[in-house]
N, C-alpha and C. Protein backbone atom coordinates (compact mmCIF):
# COMPACT_ATOMS: atom_id res chain seq x y z
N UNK A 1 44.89 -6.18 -69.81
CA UNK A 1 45.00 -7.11 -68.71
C UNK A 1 45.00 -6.38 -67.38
N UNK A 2 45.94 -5.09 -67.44
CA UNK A 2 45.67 -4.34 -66.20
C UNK A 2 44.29 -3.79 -65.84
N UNK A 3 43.58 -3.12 -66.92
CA UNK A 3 42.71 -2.90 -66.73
C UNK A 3 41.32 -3.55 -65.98
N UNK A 4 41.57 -5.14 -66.61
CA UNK A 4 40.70 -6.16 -65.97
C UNK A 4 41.10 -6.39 -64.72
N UNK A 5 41.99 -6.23 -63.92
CA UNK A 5 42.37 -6.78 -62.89
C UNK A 5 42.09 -5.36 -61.84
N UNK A 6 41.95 -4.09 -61.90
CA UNK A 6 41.44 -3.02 -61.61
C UNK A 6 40.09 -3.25 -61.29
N UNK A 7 39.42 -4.13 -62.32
CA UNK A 7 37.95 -4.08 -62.17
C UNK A 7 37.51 -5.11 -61.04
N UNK A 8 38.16 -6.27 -61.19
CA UNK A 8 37.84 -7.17 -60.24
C UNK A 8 38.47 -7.22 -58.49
N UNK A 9 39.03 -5.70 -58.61
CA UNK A 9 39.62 -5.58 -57.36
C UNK A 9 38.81 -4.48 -56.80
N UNK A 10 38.33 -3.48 -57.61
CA UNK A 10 36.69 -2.58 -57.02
C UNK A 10 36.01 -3.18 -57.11
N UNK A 11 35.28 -4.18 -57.72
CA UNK A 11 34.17 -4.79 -57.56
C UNK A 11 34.31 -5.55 -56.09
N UNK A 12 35.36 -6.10 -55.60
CA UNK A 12 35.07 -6.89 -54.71
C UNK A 12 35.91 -6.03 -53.08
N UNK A 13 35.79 -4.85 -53.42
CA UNK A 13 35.90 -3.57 -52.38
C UNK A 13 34.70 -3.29 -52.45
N UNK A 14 33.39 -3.42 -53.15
CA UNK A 14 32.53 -2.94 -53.40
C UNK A 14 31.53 -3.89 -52.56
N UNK A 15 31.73 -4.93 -52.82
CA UNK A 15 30.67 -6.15 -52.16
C UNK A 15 31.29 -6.40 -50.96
N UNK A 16 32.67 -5.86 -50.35
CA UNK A 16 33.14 -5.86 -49.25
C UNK A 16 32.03 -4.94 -48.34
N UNK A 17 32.05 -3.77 -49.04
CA UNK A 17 31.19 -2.83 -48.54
C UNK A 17 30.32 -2.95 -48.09
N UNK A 18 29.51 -3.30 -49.37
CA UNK A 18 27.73 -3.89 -49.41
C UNK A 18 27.68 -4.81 -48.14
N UNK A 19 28.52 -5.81 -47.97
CA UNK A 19 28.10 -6.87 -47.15
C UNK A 19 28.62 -6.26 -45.65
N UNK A 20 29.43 -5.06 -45.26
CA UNK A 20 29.49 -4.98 -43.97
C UNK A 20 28.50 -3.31 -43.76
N UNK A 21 27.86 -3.21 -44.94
CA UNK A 21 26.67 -2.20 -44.46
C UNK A 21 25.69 -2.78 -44.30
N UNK A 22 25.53 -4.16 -44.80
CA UNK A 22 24.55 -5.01 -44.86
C UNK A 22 24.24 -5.03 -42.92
N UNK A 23 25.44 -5.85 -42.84
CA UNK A 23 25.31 -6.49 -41.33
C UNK A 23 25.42 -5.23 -40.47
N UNK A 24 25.86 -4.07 -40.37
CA UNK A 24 25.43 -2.90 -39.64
C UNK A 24 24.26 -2.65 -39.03
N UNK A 25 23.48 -2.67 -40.84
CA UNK A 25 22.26 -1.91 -40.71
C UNK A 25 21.21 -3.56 -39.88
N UNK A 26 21.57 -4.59 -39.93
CA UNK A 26 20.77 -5.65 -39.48
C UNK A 26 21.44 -5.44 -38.65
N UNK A 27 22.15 -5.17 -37.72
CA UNK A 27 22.82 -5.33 -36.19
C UNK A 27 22.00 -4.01 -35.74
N UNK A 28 21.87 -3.07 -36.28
CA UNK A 28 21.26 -1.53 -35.51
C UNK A 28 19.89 -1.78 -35.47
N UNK A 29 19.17 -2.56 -36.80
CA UNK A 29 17.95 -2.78 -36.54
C UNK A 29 17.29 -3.69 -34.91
N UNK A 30 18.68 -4.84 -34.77
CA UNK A 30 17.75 -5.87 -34.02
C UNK A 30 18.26 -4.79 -32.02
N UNK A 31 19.27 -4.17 -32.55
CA UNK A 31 19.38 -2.99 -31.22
C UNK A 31 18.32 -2.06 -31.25
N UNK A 32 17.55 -1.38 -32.38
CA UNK A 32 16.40 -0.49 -32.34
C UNK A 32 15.37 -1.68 -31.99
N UNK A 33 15.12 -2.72 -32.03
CA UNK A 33 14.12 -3.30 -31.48
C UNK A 33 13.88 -3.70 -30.39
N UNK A 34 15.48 -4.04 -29.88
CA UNK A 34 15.35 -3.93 -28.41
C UNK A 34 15.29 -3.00 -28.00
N UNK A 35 15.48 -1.79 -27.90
CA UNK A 35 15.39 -0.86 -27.60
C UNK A 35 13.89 -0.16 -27.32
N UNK A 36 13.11 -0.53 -28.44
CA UNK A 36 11.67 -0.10 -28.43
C UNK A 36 11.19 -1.02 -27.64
N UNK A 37 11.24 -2.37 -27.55
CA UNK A 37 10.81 -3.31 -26.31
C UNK A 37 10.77 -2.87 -25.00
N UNK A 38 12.22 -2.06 -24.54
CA UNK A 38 12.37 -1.49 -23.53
C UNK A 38 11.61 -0.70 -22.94
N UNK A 39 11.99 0.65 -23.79
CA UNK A 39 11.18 1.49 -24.21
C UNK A 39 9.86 1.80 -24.08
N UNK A 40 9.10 1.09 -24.90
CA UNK A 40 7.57 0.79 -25.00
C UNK A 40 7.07 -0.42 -24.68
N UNK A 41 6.58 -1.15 -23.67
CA UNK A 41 6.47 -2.10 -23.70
C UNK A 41 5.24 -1.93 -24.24
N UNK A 42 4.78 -3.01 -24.16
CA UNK A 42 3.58 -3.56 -25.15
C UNK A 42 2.22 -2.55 -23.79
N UNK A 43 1.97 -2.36 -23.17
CA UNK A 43 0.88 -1.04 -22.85
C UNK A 43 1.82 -0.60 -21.62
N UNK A 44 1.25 0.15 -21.02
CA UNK A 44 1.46 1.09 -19.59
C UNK A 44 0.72 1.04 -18.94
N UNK A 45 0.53 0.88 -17.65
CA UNK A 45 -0.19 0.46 -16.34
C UNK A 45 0.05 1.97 -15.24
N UNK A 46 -1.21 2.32 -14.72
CA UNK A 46 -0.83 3.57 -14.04
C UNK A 46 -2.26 3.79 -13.08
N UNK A 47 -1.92 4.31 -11.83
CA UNK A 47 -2.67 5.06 -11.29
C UNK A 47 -3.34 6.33 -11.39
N UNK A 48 -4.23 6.63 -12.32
CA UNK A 48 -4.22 8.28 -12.36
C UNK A 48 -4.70 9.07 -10.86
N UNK A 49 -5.22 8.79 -10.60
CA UNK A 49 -6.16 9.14 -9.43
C UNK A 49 -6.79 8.11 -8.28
N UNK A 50 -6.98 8.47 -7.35
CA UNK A 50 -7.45 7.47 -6.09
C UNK A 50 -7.24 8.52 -5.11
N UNK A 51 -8.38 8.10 -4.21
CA UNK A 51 -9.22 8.28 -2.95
C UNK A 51 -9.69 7.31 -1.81
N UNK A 52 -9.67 7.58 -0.73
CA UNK A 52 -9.94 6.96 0.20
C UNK A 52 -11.10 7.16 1.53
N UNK A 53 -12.14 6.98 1.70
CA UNK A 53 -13.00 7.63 2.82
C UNK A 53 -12.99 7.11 3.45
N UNK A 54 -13.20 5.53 3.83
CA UNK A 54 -13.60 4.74 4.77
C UNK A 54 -11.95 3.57 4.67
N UNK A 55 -11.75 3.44 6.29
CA UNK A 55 -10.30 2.14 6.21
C UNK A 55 -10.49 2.30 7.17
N UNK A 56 -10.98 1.29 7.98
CA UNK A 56 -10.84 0.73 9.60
C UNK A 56 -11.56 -0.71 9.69
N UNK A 57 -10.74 -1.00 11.20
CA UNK A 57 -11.01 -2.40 11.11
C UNK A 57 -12.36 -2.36 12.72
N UNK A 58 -12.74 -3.52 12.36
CA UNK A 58 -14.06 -3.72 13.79
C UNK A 58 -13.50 -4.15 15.41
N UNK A 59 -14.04 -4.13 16.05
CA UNK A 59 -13.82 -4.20 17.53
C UNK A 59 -12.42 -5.70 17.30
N UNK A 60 -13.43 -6.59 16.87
CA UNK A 60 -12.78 -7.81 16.83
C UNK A 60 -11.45 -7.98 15.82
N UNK A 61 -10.99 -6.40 15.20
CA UNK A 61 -10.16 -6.53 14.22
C UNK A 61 -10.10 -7.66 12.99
N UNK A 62 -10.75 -7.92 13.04
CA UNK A 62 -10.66 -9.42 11.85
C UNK A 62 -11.56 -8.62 10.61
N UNK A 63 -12.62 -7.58 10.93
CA UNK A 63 -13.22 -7.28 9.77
C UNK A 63 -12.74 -6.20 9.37
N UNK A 64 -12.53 -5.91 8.19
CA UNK A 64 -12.05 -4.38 7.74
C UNK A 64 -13.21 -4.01 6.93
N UNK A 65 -13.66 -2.70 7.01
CA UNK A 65 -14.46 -1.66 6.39
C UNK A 65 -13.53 -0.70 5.69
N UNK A 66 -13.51 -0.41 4.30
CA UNK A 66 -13.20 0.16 3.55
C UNK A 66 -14.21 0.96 2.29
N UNK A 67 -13.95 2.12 1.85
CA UNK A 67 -14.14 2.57 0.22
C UNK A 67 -12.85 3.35 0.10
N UNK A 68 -12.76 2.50 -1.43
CA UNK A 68 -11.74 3.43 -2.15
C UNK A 68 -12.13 3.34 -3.59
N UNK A 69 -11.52 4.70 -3.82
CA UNK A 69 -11.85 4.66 -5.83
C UNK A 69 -10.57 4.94 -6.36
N UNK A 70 -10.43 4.68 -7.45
CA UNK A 70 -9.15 4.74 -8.11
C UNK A 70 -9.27 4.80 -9.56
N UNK A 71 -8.30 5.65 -10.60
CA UNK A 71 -8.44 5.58 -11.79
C UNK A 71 -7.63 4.73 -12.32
N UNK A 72 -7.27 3.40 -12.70
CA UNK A 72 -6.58 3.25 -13.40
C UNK A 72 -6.66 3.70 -14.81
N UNK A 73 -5.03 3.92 -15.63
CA UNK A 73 -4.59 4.34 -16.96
C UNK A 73 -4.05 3.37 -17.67
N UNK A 74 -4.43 2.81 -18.40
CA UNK A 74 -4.11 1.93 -19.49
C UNK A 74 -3.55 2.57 -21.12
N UNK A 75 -2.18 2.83 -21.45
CA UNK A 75 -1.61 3.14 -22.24
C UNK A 75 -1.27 2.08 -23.25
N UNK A 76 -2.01 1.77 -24.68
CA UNK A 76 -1.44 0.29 -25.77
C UNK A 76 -0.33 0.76 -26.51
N UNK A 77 0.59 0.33 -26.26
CA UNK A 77 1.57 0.50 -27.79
C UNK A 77 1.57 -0.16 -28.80
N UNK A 78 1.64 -1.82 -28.66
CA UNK A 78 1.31 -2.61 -30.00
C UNK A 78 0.24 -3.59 -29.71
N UNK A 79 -0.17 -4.13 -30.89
CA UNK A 79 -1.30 -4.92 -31.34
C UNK A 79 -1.57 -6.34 -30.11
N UNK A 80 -2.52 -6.35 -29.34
CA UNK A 80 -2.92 -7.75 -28.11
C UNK A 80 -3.57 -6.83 -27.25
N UNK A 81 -4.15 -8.34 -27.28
CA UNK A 81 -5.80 -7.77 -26.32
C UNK A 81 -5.45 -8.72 -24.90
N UNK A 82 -6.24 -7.86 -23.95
CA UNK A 82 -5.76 -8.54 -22.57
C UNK A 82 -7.46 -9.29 -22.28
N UNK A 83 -7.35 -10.29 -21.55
CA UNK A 83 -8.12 -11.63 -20.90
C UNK A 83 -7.93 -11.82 -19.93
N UNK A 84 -9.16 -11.80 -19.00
CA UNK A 84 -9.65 -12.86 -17.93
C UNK A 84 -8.29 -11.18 -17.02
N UNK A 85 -9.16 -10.26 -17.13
CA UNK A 85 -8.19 -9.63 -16.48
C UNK A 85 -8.71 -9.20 -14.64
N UNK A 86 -8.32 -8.84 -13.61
CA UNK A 86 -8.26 -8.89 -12.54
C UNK A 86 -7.66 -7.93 -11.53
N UNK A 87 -8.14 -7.22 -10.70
CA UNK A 87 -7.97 -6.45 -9.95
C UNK A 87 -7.93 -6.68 -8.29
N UNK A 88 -6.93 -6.57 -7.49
CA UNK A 88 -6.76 -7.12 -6.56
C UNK A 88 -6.17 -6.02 -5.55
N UNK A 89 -6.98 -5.78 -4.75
CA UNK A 89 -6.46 -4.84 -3.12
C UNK A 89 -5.93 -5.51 -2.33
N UNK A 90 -4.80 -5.03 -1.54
CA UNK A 90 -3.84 -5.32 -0.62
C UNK A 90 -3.40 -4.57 0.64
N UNK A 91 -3.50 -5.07 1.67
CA UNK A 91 -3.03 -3.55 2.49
C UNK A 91 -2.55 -5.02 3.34
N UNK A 92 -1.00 -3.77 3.64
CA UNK A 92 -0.02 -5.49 4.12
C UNK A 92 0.45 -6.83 3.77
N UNK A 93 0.07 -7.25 2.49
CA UNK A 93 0.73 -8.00 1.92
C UNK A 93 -1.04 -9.17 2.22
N UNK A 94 -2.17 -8.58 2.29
CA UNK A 94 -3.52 -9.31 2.87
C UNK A 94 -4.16 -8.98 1.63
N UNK A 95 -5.13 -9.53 0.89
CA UNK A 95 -5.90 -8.86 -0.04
C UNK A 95 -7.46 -8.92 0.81
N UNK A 96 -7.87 -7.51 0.69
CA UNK A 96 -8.88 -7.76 1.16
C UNK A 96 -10.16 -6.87 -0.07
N UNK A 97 -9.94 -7.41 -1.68
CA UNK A 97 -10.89 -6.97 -2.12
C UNK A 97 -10.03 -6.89 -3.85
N UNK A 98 -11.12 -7.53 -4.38
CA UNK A 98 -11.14 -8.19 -5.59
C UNK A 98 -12.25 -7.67 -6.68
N UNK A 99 -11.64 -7.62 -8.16
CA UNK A 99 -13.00 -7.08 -8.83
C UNK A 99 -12.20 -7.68 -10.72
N UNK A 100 -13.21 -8.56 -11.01
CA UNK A 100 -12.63 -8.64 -12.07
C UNK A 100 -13.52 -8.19 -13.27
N UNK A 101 -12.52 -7.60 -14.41
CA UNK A 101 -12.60 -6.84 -15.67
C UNK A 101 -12.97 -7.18 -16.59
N UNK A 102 -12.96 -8.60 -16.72
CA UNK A 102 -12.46 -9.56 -18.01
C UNK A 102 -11.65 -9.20 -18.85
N UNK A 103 -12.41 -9.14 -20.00
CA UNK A 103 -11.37 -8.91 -21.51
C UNK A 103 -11.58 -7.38 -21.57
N UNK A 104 -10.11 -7.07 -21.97
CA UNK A 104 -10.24 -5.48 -22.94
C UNK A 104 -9.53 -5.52 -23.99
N UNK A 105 -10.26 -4.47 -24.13
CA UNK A 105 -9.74 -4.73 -26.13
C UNK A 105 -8.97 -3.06 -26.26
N UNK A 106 -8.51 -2.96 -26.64
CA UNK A 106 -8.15 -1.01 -26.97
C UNK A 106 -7.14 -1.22 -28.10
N UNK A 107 -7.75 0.18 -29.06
CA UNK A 107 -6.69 0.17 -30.21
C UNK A 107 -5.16 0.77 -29.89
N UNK A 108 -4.48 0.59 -30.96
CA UNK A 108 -3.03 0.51 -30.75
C UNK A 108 -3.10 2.23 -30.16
N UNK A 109 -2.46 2.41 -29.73
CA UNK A 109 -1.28 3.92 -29.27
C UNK A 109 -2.81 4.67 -29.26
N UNK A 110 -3.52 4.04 -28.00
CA UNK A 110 -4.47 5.20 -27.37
C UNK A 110 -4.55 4.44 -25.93
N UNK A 111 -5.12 5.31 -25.28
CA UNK A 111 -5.67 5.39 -23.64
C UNK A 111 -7.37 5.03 -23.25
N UNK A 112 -6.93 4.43 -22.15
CA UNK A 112 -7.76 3.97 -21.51
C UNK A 112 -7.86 4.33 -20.30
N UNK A 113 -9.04 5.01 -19.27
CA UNK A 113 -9.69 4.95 -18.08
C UNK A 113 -10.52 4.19 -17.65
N UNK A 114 -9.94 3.57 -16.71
CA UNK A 114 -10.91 2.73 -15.95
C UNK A 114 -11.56 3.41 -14.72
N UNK A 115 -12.64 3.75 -14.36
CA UNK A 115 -13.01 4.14 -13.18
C UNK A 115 -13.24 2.83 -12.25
N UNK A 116 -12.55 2.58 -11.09
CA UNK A 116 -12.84 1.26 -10.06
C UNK A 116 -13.34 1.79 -8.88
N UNK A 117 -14.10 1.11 -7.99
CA UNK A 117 -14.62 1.77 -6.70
C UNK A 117 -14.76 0.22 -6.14
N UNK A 118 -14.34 0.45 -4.99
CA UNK A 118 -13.82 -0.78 -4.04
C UNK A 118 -14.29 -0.40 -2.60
N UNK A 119 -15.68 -1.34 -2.40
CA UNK A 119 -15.94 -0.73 -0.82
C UNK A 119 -16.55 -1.87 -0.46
N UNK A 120 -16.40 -1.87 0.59
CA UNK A 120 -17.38 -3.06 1.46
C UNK A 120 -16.80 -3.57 3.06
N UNK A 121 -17.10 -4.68 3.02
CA UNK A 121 -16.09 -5.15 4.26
C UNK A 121 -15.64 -6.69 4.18
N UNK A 122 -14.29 -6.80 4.61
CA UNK A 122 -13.65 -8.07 5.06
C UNK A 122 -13.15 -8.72 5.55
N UNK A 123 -13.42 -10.14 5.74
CA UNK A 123 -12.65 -10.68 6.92
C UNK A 123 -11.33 -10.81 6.60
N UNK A 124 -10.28 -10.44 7.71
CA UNK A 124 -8.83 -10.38 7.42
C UNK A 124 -7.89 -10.32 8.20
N UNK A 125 -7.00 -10.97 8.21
CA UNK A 125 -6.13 -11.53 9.39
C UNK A 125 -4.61 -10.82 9.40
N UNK A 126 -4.77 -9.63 10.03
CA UNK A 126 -3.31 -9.25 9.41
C UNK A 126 -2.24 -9.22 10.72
N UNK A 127 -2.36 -10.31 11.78
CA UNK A 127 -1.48 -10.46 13.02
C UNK A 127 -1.28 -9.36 13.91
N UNK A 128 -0.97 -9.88 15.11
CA UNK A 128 -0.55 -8.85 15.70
C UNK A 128 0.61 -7.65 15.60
N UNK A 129 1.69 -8.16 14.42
CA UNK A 129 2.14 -6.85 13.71
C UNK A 129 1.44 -5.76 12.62
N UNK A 130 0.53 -6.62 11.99
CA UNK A 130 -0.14 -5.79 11.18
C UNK A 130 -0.89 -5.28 12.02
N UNK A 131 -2.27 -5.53 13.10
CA UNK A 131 -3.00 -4.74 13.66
C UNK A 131 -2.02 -3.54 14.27
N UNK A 132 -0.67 -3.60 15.00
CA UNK A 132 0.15 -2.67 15.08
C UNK A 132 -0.03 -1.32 14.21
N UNK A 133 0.68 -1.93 12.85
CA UNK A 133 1.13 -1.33 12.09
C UNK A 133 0.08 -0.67 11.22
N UNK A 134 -1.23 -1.10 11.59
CA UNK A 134 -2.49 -0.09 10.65
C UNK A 134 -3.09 0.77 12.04
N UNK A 135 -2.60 0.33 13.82
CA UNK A 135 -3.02 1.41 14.20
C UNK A 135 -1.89 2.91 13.87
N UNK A 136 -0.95 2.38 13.86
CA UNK A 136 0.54 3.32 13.34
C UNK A 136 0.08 4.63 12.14
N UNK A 137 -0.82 3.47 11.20
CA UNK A 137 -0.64 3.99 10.23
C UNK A 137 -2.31 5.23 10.32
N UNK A 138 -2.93 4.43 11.13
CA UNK A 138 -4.52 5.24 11.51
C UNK A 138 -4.27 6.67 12.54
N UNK A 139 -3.12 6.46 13.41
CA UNK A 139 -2.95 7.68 14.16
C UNK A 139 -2.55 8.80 12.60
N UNK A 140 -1.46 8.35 11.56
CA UNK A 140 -1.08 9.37 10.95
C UNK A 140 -2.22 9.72 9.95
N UNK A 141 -2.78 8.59 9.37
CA UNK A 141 -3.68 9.13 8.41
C UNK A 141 -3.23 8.51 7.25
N UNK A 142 -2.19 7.70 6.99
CA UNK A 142 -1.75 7.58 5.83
C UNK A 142 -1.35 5.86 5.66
N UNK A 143 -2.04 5.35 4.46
CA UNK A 143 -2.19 3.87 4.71
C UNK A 143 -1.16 3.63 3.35
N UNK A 144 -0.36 2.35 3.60
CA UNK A 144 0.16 1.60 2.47
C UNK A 144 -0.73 1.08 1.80
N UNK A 145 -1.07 0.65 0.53
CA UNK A 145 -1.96 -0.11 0.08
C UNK A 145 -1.34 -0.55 -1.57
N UNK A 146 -1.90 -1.23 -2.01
CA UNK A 146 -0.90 -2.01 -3.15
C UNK A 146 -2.23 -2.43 -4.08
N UNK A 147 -2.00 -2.18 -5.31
CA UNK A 147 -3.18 -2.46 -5.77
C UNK A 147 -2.61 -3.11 -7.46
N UNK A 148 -2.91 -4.50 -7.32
CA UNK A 148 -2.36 -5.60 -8.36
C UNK A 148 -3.01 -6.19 -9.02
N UNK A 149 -2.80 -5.89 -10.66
CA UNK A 149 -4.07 -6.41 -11.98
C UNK A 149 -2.84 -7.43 -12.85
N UNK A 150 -3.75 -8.61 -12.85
CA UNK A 150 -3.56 -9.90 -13.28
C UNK A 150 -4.36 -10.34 -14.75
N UNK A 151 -3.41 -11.01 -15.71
CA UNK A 151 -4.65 -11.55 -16.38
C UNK A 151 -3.73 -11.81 -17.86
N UNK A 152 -3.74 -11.99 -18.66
CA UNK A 152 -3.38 -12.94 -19.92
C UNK A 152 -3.26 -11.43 -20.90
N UNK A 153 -2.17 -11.24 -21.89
CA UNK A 153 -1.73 -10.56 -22.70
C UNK A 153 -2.19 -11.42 -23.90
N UNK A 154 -2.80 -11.26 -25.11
CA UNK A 154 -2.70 -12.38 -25.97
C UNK A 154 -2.19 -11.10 -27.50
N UNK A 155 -1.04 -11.57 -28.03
CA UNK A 155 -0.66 -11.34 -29.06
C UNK A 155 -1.41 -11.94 -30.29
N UNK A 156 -0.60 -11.26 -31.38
CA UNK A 156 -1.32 -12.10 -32.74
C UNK A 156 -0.10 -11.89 -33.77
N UNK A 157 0.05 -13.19 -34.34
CA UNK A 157 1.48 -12.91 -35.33
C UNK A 157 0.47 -13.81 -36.43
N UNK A 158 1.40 -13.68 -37.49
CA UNK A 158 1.59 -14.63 -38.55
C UNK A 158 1.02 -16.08 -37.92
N UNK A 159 2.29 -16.61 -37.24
CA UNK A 159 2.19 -17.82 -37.00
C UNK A 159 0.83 -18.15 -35.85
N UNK A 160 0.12 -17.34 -35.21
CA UNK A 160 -0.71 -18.13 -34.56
C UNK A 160 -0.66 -17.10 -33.26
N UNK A 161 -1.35 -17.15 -32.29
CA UNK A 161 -1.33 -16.41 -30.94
C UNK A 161 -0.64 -17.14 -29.85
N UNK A 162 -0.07 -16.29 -29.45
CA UNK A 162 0.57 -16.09 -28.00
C UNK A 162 0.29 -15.42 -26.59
N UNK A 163 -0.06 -16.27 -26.05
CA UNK A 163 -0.56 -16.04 -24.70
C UNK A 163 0.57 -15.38 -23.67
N UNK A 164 0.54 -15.05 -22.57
CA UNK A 164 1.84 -14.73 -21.91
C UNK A 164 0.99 -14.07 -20.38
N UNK A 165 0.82 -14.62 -19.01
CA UNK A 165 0.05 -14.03 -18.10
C UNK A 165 1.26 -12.92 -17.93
N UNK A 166 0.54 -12.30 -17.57
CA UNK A 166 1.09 -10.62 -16.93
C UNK A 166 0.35 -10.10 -15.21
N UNK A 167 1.32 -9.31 -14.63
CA UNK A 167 1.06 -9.25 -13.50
C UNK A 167 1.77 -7.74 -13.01
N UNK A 168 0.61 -6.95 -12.51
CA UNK A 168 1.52 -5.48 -12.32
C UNK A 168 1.44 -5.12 -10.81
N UNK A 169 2.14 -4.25 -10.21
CA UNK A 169 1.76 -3.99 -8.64
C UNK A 169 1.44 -1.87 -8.67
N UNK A 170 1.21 -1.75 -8.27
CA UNK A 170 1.12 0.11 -8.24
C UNK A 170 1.20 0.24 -6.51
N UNK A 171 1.95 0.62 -6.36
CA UNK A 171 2.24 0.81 -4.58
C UNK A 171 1.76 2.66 -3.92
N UNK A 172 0.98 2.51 -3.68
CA UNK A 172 0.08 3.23 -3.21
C UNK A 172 0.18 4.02 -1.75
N UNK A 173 0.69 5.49 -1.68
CA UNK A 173 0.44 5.57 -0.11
C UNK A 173 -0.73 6.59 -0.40
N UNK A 174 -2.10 6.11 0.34
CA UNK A 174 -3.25 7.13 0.69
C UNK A 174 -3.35 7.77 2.03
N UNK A 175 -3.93 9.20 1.44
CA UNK A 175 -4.14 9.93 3.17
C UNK A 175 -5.73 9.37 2.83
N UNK A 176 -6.63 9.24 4.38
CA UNK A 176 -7.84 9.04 4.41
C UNK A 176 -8.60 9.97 4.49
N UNK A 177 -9.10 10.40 3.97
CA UNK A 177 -9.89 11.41 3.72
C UNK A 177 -11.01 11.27 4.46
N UNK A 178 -11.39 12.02 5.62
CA UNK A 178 -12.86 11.79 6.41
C UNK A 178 -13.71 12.95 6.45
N UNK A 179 -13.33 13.92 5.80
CA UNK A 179 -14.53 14.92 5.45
C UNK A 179 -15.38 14.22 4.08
N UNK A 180 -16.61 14.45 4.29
CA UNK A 180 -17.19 14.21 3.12
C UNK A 180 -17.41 15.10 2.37
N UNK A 181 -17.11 16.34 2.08
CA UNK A 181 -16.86 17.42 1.11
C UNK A 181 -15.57 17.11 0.18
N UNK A 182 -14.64 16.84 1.24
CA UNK A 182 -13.44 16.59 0.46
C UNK A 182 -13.21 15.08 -0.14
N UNK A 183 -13.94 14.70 -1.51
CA UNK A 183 -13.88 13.44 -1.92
C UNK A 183 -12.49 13.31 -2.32
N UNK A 184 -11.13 13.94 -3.04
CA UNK A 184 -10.60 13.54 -3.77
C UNK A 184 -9.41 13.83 -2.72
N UNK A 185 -8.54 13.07 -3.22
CA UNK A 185 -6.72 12.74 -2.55
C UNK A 185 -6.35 14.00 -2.41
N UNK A 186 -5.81 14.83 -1.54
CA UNK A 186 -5.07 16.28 -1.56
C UNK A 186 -3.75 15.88 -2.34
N UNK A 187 -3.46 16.53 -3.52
CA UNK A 187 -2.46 16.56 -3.89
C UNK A 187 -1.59 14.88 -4.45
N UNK A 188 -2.30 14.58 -5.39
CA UNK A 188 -2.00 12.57 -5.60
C UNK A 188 -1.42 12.67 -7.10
N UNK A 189 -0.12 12.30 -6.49
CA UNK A 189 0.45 11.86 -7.90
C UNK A 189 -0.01 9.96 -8.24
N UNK A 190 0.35 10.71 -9.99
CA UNK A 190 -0.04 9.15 -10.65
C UNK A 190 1.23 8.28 -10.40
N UNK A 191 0.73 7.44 -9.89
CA UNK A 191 1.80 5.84 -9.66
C UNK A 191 1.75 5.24 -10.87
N UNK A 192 3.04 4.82 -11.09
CA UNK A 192 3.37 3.69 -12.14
C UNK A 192 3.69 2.56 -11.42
N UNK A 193 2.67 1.43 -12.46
CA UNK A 193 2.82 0.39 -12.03
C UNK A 193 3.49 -0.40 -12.89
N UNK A 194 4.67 -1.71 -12.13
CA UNK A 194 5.56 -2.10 -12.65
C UNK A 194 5.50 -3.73 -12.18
């Protein structure tokens, strides 16, 4: 009789066990997943490189003349393809120059270069603080500029796809480069865009 009562008192020290290693290891898992969410989000957005030759505006200030090139870096961590994707220049909170990508596709946990080149001219209204503040920025040589890609994340599960728009900014300070020998940025670190 003692003996039986020994048994049914380890056995149920035993499933005591089982059931709070159980819920551990499911509590550490759904923390390692947040964690990798964090972590890795689903790709990486980056500036590798960019240049600037041409940024000035016309007599009448309303038109801006620009070229710029830029590398964006596209890093995938998990499985979704991006749509209807979009590239958008800014200098001052004005966009003055647009270029869209569409769809990209890239396999999981590799890289992507985009080469972009952005030149032309536009009409653009950036007030009498902004005309200020880009002659400010034309005496030094060194322009703010913001450069923001738009466009649809689409997942794939079990149950069906999930859409989700996404929206990144990369904040940009360029020197202008006006030698034409010297095409590339002196010294340009890669921006992360967030």
């Amino acid at each position: 009789m003692t003996q039986n009562y020994w048994c049914i008192v380890s056995e149920s020290k035993i499933c005591r066990f089982c059931a709070w290693a159980c819920i551990i290891l499911v509590f550490a898992a759904f923390v390692g997943g947040l964690i990798v969410l964090i972590v890795f989000p689903y790709a990486k957005f980056a500036i590798a490189d960019a240049n600037m030759t041409r940024f000035e505006l016309d007599s009448s200030q309303t038109s801006l003349f620009y070229n710029l090139n830029f590398t964006m870096k596209i890093h995938k961590y998990f499985k979704a393809d991006y749509r209807d994707m979009e590239v958008d220049c800014y200098y001052n909170n004005k966009k003055f120059d647009s270029r869209k990508l569409g769809d990209l596709k890239l396999k999981v946990r590799r890289t992507r270069l985009l080469n972009l080149s952005s030149n032309g001219n536009s009409t653009i209204d950036l007030g009498s603080n902004g005309v200020d503040a880009f002659k400010r920025s034309n005496e030094t040589g060194f322009f703010d500029l913001e450069i923001r890609l738009i466009g649809k994340r689409i997942t794939y599960d079990d149950d069906g796809d999930y859409v989700k728009k996404l929206s990144y900014q990369c904040r940009l300070r360029l020197e202008l480069v006006k030698s034409h020998n010297s095409t590339t940025q002196r010294n340009f670190k890669p921006v992360k865009c967030h």
